[in-house]
Every structure is written in C-alpha cells, then in structure tokens.
N, C-alpha and C. Protein backbone atom coordinates (compact mmCIF):
# COMPACT_ATOMS: atom_id res chain seq x y z
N UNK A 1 -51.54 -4.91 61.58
CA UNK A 1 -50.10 -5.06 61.47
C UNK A 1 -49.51 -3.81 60.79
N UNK A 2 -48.20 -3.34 61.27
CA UNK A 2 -48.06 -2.22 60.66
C UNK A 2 -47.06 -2.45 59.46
N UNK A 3 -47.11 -1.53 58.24
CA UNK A 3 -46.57 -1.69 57.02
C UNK A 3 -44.70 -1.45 57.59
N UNK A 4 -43.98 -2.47 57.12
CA UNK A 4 -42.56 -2.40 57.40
C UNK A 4 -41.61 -1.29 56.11
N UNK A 5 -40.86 -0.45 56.62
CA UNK A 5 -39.98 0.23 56.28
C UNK A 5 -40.72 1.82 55.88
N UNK A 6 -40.06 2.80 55.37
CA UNK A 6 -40.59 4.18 55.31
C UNK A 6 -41.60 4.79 54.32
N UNK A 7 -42.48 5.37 54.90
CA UNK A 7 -43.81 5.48 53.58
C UNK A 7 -44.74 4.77 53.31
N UNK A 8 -44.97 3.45 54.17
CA UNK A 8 -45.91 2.63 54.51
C UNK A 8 -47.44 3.92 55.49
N UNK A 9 -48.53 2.96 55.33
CA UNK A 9 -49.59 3.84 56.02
C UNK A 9 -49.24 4.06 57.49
N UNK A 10 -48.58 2.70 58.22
CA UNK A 10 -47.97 3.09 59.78
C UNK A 10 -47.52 4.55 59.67
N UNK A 11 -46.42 4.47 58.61
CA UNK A 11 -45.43 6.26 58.98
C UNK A 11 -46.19 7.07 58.91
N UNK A 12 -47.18 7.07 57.86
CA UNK A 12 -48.28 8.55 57.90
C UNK A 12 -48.45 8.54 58.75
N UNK A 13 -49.46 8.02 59.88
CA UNK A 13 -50.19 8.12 60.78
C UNK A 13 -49.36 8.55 62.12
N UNK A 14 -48.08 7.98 62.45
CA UNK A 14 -47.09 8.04 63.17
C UNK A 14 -46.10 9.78 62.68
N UNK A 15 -46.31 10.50 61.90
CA UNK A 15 -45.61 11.64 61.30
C UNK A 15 -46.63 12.49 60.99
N UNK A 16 -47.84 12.24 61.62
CA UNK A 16 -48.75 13.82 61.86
C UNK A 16 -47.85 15.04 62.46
N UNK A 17 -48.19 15.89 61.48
CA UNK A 17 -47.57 17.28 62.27
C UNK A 17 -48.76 17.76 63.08
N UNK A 18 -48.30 18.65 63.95
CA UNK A 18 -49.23 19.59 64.76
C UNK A 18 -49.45 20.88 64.70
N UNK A 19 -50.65 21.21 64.09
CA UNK A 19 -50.51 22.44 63.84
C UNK A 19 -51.16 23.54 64.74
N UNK A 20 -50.15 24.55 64.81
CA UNK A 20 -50.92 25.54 66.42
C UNK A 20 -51.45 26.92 65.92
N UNK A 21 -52.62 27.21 66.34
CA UNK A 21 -52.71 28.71 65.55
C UNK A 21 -52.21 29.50 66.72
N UNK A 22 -51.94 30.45 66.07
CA UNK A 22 -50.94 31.89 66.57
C UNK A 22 -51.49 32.99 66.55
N UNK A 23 -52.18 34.05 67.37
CA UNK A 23 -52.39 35.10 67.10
C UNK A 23 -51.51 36.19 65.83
N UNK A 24 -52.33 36.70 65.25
CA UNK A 24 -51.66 37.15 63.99
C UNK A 24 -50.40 38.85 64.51
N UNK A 25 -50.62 39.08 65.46
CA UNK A 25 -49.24 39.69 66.00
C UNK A 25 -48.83 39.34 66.17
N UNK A 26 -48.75 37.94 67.35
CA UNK A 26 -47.81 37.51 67.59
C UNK A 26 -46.62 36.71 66.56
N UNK A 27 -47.53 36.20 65.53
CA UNK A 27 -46.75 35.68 64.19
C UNK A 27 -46.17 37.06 63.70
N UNK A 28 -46.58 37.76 63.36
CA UNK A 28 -46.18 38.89 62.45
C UNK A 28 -44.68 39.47 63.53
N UNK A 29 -44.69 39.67 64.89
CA UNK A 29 -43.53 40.18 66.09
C UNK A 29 -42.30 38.96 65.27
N UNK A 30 -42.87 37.83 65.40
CA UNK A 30 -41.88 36.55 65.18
C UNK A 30 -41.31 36.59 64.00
N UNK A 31 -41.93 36.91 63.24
CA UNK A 31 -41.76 37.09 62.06
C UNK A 31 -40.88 38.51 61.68
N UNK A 32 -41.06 39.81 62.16
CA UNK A 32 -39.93 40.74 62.15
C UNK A 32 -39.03 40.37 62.85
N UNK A 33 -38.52 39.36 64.14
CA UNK A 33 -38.00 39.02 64.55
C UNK A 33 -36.83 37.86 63.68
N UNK A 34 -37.32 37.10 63.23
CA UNK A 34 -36.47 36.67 62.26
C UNK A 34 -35.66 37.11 61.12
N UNK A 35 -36.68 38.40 60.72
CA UNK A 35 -35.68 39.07 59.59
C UNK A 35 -34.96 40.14 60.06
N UNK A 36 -35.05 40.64 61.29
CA UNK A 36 -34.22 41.42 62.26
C UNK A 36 -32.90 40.45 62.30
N UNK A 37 -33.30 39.58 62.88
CA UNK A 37 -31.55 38.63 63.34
C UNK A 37 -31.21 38.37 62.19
N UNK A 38 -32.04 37.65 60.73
CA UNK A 38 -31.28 37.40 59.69
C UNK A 38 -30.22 38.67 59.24
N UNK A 39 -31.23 40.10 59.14
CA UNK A 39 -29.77 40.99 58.73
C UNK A 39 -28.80 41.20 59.69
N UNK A 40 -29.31 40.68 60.85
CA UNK A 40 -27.72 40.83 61.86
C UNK A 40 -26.98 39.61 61.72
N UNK A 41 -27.67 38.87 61.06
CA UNK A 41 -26.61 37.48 60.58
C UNK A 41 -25.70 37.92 59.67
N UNK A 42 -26.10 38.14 58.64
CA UNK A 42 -25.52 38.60 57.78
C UNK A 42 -24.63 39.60 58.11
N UNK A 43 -24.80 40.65 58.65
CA UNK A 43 -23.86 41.72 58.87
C UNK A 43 -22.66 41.27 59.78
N UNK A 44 -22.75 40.24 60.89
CA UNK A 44 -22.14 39.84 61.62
C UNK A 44 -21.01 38.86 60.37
N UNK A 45 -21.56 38.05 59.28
CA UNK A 45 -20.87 37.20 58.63
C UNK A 45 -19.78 38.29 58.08
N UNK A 46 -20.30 39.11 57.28
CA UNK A 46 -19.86 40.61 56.53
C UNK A 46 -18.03 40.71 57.45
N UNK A 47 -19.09 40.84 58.29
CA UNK A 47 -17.94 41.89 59.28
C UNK A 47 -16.41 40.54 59.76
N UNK A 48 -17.26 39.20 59.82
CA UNK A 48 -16.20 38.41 59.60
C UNK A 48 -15.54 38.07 59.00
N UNK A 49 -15.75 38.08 57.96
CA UNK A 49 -15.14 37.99 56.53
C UNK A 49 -13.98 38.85 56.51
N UNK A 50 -14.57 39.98 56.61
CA UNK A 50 -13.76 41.67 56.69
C UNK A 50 -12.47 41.31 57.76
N UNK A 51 -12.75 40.83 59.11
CA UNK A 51 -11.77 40.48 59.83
C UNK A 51 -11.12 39.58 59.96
N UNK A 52 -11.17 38.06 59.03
CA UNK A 52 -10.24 37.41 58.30
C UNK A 52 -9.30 38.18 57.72
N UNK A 53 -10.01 38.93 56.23
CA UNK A 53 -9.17 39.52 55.10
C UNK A 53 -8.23 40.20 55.99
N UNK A 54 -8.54 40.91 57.13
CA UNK A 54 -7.08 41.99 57.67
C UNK A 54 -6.69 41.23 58.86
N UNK A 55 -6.29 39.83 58.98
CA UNK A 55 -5.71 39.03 60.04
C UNK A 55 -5.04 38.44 59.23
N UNK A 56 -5.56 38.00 57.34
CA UNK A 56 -4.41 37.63 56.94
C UNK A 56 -3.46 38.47 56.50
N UNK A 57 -3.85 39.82 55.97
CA UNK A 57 -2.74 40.83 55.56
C UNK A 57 -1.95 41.18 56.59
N UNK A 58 -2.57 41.39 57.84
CA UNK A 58 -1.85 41.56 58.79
C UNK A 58 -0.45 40.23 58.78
N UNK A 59 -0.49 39.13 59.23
CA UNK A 59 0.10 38.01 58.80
C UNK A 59 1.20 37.97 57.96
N UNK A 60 0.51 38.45 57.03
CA UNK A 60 1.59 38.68 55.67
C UNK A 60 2.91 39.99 56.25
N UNK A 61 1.75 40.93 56.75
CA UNK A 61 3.09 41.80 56.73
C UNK A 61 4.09 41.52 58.07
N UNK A 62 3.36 40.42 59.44
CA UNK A 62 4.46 40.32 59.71
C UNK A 62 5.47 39.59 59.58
N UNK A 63 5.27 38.94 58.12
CA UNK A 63 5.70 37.53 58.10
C UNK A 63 7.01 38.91 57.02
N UNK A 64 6.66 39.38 56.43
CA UNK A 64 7.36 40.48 55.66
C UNK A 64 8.49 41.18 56.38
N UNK A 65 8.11 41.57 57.45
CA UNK A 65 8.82 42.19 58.56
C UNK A 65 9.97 41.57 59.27
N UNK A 66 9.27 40.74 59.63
CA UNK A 66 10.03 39.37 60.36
C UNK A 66 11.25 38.83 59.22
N UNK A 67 10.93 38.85 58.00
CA UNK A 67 11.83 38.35 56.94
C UNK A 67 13.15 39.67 56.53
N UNK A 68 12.75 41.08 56.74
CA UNK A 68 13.77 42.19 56.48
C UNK A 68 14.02 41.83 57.64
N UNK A 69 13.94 42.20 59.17
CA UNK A 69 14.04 41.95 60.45
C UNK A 69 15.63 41.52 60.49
N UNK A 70 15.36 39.87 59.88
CA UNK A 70 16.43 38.66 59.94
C UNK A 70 17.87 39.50 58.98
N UNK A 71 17.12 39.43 57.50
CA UNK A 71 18.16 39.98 56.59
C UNK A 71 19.14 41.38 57.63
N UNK A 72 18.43 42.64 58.11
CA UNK A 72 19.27 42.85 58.94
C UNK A 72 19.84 42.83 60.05
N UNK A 73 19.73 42.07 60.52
CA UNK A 73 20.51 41.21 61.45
C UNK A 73 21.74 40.37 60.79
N UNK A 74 21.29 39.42 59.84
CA UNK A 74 22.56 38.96 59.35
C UNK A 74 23.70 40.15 58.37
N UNK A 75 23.00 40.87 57.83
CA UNK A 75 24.04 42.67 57.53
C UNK A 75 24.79 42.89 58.33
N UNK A 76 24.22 43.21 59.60
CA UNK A 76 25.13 43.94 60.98
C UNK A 76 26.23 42.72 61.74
N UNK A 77 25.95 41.64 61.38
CA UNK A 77 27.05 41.10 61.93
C UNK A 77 28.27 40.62 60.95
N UNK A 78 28.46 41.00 59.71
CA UNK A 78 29.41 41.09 58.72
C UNK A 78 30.39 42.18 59.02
C-alpha cells in the first residue's frame, strides 16, 4: 500500500532523478554556453534599463514642450 500524502516512501521511489553522463566537452561547450548568454542577459537587461531611463526623460520633455507649446498659443491669441 502506498504511504498517503508527500514524503512518504511511495514519493521517494516515484521522484528518482535520472542521471545522464555527458562527455566532459560537451558539459564544459554547455557550460561556456550558459555563461556566454548569462552576460548577454545581463547586458541586454543593462541596455533596457538604459532605454526606459531615456523614454521617460524623453516623456518628460515632451510633456514640457507640449505645456510651453499651449502657454503660447494662449499668448498669441490675446
């Protein structure tokens, strides 16, 4: 009968991992491979960040613009 709820001897037996061996280049390729994309993760985050910060300044200034813009407009028709 199997043990009811999680961590009973059923789940061990049922939650074997599988383990595969790998030629040791091929781990080691996979392995520069991951820390290759991680710094392009990162640099990619970097660079988003960077292009927030000047989408909101941008924003700002046309919200700045847009606000003198109005003011003269209402000037010129006085």
């Amino acid at each position: 009968m199997k043990a009811s709820g999680r961590g009973g001897p059923a789940d061990d037996r049922e939650q074997r991992e599988v383990v595969e061996l790998v030629p040791k280049p091929e781990l080691d390729r996979a392995q520069r491979q991951i820390e290759r994309l991680q710094k392009e993760n990162e640099r990619r985050k970097r660079e988003s960040e960077r292009l927030k910060r000047e989408s909101d300044r941008l924003r700002q200034e046309i919200e700045r613009l847009r606000k003198e813009l109005e003011a003269a407009l209402r000037a010129s028709k006085r």
